[in-house]
C-alpha atoms as a PDB file:
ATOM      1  CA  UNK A   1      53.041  80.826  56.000  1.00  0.00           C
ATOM      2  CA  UNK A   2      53.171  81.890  52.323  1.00  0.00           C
ATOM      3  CA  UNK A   3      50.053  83.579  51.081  1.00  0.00           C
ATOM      4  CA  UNK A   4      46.965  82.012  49.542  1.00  0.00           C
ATOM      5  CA  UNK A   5      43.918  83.509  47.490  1.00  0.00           C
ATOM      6  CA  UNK A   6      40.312  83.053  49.341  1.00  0.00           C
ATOM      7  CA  UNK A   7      37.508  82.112  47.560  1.00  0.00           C
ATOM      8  CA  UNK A   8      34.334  82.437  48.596  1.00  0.00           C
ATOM      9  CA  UNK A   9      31.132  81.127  47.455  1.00  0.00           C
ATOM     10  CA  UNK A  10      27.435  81.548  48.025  1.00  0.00           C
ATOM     11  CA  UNK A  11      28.172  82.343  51.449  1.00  0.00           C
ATOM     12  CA  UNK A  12      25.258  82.233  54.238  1.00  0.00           C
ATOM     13  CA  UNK A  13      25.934  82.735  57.700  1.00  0.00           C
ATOM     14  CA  UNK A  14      24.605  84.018  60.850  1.00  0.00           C
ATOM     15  CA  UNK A  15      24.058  83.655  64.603  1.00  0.00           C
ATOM     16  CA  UNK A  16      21.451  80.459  65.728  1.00  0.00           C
ATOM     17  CA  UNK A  17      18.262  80.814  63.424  1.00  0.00           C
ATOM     18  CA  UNK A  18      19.317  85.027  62.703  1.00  0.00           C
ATOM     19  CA  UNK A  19      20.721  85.008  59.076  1.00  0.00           C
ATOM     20  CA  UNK A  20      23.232  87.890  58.663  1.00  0.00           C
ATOM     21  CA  UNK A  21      24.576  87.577  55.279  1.00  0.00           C
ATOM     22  CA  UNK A  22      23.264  85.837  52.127  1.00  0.00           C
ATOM     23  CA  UNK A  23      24.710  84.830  49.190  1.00  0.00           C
ATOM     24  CA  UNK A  24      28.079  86.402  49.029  1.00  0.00           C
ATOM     25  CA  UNK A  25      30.488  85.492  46.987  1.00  0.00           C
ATOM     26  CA  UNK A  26      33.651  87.186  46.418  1.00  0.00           C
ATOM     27  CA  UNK A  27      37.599  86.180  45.873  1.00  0.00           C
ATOM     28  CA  UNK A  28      40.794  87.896  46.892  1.00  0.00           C
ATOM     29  CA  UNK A  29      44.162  86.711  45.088  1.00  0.00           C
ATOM     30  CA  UNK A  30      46.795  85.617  46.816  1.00  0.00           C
ATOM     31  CA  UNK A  31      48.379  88.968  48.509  1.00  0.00           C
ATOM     32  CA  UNK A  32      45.492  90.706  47.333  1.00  0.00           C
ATOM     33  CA  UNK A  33      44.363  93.713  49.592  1.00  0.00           C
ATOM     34  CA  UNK A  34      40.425  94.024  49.784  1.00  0.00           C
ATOM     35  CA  UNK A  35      37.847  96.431  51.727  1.00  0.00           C
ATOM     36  CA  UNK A  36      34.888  96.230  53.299  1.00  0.00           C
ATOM     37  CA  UNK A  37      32.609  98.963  53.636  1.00  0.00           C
ATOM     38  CA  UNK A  38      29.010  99.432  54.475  1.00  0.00           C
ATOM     39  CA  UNK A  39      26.653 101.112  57.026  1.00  0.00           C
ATOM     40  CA  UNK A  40      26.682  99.926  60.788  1.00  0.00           C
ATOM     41  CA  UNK A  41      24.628  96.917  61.202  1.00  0.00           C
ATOM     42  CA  UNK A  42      24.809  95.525  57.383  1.00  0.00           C
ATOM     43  CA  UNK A  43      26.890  92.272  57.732  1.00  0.00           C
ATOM     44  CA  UNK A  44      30.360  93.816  57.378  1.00  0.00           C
ATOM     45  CA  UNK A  45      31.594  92.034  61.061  1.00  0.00           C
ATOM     46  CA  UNK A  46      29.357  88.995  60.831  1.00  0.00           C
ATOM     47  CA  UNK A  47      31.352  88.185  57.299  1.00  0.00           C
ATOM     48  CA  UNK A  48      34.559  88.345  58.778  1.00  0.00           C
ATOM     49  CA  UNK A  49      33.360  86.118  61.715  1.00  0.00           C
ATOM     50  CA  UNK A  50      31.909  83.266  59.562  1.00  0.00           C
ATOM     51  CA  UNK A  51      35.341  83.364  57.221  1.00  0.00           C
ATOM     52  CA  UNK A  52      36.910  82.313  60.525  1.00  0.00           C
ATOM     53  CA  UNK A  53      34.201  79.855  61.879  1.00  0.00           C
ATOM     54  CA  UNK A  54      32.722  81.976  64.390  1.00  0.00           C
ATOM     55  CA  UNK A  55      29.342  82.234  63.180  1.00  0.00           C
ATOM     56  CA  UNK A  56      26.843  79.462  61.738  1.00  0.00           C
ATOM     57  CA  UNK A  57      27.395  78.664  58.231  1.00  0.00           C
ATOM     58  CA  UNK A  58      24.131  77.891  56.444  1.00  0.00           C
ATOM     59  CA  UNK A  59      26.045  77.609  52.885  1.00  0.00           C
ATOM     60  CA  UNK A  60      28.492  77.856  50.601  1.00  0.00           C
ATOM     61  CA  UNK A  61      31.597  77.500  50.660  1.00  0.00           C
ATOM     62  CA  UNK A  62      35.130  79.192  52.331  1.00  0.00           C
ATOM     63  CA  UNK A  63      38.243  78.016  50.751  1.00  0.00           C
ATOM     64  CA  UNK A  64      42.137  79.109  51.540  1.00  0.00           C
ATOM     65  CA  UNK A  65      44.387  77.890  48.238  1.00  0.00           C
ATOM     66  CA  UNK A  66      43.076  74.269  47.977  1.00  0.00           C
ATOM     67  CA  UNK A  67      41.772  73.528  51.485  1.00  0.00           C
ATOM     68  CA  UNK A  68      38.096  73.683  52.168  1.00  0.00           C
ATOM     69  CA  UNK A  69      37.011  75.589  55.403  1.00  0.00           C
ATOM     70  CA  UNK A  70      33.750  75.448  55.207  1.00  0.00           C
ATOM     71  CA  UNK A  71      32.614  72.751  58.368  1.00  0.00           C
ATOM     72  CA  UNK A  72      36.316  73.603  59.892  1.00  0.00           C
ATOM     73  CA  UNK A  73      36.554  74.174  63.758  1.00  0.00           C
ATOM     74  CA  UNK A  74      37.757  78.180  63.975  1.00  0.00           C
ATOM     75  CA  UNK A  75      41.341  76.520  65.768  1.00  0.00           C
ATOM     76  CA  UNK A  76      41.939  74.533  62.513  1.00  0.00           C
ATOM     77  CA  UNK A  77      41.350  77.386  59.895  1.00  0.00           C
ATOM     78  CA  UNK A  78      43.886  79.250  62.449  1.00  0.00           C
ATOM     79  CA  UNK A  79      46.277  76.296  61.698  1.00  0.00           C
ATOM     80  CA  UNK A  80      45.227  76.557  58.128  1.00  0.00           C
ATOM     81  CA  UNK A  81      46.256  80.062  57.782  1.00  0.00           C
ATOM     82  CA  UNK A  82      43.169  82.562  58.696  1.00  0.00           C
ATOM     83  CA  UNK A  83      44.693  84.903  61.184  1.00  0.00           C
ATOM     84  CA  UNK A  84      41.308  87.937  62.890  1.00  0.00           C
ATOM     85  CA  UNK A  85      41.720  90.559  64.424  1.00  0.00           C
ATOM     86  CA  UNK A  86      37.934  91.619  66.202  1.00  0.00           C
ATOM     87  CA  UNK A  87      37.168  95.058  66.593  1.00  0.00           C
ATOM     88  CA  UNK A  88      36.827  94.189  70.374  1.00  0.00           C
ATOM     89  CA  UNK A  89      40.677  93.744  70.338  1.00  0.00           C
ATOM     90  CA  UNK A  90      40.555  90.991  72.734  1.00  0.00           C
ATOM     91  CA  UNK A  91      43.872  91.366  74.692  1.00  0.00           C
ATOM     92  CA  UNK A  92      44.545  89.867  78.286  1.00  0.00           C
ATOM     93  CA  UNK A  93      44.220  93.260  80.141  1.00  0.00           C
ATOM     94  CA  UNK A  94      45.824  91.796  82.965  1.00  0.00           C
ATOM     95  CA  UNK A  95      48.505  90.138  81.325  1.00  0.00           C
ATOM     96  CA  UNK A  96      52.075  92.010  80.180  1.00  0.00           C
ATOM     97  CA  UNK A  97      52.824  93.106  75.920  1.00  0.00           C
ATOM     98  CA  UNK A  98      55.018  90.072  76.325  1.00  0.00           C
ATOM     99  CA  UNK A  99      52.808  87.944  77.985  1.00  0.00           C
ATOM    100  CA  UNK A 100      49.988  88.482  75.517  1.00  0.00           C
ATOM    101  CA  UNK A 101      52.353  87.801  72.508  1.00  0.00           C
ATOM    102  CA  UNK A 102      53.523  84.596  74.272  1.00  0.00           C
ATOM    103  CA  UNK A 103      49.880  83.158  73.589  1.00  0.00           C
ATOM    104  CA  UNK A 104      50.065  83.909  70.090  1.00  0.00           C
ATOM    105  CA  UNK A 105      52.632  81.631  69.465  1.00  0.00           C
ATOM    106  CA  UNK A 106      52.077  77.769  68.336  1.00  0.00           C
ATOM    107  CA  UNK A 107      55.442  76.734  68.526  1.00  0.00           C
ATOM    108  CA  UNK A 108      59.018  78.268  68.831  1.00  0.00           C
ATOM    109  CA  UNK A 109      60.428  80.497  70.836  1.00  0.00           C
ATOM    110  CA  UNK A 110      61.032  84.027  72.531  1.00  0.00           C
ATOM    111  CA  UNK A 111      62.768  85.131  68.848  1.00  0.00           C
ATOM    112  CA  UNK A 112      59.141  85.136  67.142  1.00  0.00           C
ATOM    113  CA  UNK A 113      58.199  87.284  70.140  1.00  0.00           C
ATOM    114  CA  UNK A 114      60.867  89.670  68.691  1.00  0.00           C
ATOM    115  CA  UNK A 115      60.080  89.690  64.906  1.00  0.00           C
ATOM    116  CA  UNK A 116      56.456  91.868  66.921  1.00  0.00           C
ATOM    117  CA  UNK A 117      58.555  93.885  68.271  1.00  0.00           C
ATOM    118  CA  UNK A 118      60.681  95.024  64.839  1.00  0.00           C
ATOM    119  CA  UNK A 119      56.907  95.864  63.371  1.00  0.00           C
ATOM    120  CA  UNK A 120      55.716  97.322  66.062  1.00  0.00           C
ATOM    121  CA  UNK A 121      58.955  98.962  68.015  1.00  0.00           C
ATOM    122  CA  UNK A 122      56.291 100.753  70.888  1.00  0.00           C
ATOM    123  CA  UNK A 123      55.627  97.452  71.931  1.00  0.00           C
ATOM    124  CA  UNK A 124      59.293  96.385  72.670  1.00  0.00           C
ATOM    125  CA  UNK A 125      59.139  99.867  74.901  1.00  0.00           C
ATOM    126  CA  UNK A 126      56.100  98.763  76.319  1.00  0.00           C
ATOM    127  CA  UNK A 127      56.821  95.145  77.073  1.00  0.00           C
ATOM    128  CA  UNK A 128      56.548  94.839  80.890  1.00  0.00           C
ATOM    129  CA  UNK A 129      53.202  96.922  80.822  1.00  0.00           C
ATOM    130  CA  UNK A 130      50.259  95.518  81.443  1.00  0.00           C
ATOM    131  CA  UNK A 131      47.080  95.448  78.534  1.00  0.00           C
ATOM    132  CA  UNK A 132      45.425  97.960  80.542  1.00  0.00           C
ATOM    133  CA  UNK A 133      47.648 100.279  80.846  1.00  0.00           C
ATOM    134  CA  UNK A 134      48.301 100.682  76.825  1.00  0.00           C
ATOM    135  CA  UNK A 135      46.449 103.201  75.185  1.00  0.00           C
ATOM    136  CA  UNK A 136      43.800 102.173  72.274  1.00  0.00           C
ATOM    137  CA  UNK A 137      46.422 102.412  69.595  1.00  0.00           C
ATOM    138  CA  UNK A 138      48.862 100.413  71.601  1.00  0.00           C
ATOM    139  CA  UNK A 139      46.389  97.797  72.408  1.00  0.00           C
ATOM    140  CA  UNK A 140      45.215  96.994  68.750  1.00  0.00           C
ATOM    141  CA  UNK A 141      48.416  97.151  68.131  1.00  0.00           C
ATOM    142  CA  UNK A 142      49.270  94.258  70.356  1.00  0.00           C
ATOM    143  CA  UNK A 143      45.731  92.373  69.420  1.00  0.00           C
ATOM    144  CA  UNK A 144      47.399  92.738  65.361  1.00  0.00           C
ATOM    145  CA  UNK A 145      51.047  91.628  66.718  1.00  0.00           C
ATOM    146  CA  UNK A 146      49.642  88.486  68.601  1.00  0.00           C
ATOM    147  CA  UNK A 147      47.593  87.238  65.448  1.00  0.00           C
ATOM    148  CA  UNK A 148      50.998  87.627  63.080  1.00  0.00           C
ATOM    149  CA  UNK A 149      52.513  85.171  65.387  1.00  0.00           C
ATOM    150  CA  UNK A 150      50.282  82.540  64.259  1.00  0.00           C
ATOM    151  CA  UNK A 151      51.442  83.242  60.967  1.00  0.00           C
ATOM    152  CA  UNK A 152      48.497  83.839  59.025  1.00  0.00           C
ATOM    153  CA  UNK A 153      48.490  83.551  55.044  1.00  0.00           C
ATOM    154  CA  UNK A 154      45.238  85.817  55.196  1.00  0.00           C
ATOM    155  CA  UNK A 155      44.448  88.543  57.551  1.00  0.00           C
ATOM    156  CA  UNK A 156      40.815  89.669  58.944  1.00  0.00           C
ATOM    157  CA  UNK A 157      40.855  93.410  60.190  1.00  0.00           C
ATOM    158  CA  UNK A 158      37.554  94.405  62.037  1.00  0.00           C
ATOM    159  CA  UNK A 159      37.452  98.349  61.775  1.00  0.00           C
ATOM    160  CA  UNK A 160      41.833  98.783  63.426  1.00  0.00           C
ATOM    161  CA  UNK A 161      41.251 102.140  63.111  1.00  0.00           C
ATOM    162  CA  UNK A 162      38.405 103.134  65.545  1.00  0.00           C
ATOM    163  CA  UNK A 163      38.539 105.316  68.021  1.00  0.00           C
ATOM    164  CA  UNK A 164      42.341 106.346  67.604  1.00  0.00           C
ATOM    165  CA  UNK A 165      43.827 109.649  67.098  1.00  0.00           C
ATOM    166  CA  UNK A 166      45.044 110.472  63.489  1.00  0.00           C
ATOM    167  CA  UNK A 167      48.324 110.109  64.208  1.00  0.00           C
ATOM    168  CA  UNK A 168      48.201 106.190  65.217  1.00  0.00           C
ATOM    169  CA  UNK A 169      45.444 105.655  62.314  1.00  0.00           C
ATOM    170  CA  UNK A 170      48.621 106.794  60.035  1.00  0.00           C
ATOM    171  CA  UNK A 171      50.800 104.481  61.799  1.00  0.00           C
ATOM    172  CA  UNK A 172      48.981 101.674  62.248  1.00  0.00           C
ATOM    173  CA  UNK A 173      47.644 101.798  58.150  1.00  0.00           C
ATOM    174  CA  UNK A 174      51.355 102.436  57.075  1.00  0.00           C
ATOM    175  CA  UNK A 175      52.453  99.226  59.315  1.00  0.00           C
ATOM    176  CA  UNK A 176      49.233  96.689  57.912  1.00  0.00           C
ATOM    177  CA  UNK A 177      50.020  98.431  54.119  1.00  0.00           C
ATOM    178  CA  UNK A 178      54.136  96.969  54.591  1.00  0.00           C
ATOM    179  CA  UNK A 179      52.934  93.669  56.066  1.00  0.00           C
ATOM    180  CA  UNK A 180      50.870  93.160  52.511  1.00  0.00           C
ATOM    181  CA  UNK A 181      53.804  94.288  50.441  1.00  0.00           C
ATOM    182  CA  UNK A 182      57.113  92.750  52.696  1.00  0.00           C
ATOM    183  CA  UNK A 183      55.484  89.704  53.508  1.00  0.00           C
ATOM    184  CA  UNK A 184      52.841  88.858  50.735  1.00  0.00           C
ATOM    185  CA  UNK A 185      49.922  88.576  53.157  1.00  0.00           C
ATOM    186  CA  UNK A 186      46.460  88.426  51.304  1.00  0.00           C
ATOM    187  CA  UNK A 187      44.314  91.061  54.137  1.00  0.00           C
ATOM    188  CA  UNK A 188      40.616  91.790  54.107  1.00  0.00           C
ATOM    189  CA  UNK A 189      39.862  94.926  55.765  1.00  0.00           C
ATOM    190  CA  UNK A 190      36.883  95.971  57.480  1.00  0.00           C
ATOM    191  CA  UNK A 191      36.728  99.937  57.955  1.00  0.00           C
ATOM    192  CA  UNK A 192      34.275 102.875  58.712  1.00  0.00           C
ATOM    193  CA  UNK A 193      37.334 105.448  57.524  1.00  0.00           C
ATOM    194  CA  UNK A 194      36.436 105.542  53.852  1.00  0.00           C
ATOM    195  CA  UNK A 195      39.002 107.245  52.507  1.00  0.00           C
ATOM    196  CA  UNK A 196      42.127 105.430  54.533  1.00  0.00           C
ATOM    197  CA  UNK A 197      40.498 101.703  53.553  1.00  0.00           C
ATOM    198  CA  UNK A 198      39.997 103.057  49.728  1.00  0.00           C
ATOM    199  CA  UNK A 199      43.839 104.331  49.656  1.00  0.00           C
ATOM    200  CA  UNK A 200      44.761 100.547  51.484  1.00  0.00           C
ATOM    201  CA  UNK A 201      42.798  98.435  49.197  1.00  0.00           C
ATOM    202  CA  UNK A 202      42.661  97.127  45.780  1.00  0.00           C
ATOM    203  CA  UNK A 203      39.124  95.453  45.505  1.00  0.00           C
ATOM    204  CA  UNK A 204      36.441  96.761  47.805  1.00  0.00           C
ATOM    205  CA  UNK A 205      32.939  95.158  48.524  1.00  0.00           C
ATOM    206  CA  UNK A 206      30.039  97.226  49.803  1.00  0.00           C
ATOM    207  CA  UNK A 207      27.666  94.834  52.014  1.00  0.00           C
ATOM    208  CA  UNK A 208      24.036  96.116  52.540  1.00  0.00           C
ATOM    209  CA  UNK A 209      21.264  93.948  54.120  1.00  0.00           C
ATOM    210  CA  UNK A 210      24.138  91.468  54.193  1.00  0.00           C
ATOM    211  CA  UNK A 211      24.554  91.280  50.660  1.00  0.00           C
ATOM    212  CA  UNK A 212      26.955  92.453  48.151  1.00  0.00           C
ATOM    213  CA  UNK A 213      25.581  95.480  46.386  1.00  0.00           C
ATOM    214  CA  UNK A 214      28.822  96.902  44.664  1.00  0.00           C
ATOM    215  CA  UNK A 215      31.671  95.150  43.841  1.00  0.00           C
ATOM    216  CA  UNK A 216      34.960  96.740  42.010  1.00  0.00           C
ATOM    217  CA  UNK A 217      38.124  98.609  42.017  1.00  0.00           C
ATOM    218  CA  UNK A 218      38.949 100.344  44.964  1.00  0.00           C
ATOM    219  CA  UNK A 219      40.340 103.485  42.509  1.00  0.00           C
ATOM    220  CA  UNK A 220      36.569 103.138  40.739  1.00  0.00           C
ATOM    221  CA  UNK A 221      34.673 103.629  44.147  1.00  0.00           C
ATOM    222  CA  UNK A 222      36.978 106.319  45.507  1.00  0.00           C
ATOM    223  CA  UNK A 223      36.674 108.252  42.013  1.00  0.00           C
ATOM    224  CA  UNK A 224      33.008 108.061  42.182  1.00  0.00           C
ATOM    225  CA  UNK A 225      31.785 110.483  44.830  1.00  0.00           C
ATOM    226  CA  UNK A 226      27.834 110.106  43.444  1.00  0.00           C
ATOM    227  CA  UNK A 227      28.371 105.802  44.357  1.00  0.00           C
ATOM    228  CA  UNK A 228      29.710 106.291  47.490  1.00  0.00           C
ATOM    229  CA  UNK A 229      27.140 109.500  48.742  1.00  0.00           C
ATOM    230  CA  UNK A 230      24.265 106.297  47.565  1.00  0.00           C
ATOM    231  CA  UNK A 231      25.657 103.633  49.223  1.00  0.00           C
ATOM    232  CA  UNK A 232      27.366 104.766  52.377  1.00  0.00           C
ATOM    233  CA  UNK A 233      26.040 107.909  52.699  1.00  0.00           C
ATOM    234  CA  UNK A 234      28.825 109.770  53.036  1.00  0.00           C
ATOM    235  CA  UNK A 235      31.241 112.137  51.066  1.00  0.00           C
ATOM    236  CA  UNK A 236      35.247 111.860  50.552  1.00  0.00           C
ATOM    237  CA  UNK A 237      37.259 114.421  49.136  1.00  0.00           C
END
């Protein structure tokens, strides 16, 4: 599926009567690369959730090119194009890599299964194993592999990167940064790893109290160490 800007609009969402996010509006071009950072607990997770129908949407509006998503079940903005990845990772432990691709797939057959394996070759090595015997890089990257199946136009990542070992944080950033550039996918990322997110993105959000308190350049933020000490309350180098 060819990718398509998101536009988003006055966006309140949250979980039963608990509003999580107010107000946020934001838009990311088509094959645009954005980040979103924050402190734990701001809204960063619950905004990714409610772009892909899993939360309850008070107002605004989501759209995806010219479709509206805003009152759209979570399967049909799937269909639509919005592909998540949850920072849970979500995999069938007891299921094999291939077996777990398989239900990633709406239609076709074993040769989409394939086109996983050429962007993530350990998984082809891996393919009779079962979930819970991959390590944590092995098993986000199956939870990212079974969402490309769908064929999203837009990708949600919630925080890939946590609680893996340098090494796979390199591999797993250099394999999401080729997806954006090879295949045109627009991808909103969601990471504690300021430095790695600010080197992915172009745009970058920062969400506090579940609203937007800075919104720019990803090169601005990552050149201002004074911003990013205030808001995140942390240094980069």
């Amino acid at each position: 599926m060819p990718a398509a800007p998101l536009k988003v609009t006055n966006l309140t969402a949250g979980y039963g009567l608990t509003e999580i996010i107010s107000d946020v509006s934001f838009e990311v071009p088509a094959g645009g690369r954005m980040v979103v950072l924050g402190r734990n607990g701001v809204g960063k997770t619950t905004l990714l959730a409610s772009l892909m129908g899993l939360c309850t949407q008070r107002g605004g509006t989501v759209r995806l090119g010219d479709q509206d998503l805003s009152h759209r079940k979570t399967s049909t903005r799937a269909v639509l194009g919005m592909g998540y990845v949850p920072q849970t990772r979500d995999i069938f432990r007891s299921l094999t890599v291939e077996q777990n691709l398989s239900t990633g797939i709406r239609s076709g057959s074993g040769a989409r299964i394939e086109e996983a394996y050429e962007i993530f070759p350990r998984l082809a090595e891996r393919r009779r194993n079962l979930g819970m015997q991959l390590s944590g890089g092995e098993q986000q990257m199956l939870s990212i592999a079974r969402t490309l199946l769908g064929r999203p136009s837009v990708l949600l990542l919630d925080e890939p990167l946590e609680g893996l070992a340098p090494v796979i944080c390199d591999e797993l950033m250099a394999t999401i940064s080729n997806l954006s550039a090879l295949h045109s996918m627009t991808i909103i990322l969601v990471e504690q790893q300021i430095e790695r997110a600010l080197e992915f993105g172009q745009a970058c959000l920062i969400i506090e109290r579940g609203q937007i308190v800075w919104e720019g350049a990803a090169s601005a933020l990552k050149s201002d160490r004074v911003l990013v000490e205030n808001y995140l309350g942390v240094g980069i180098r």
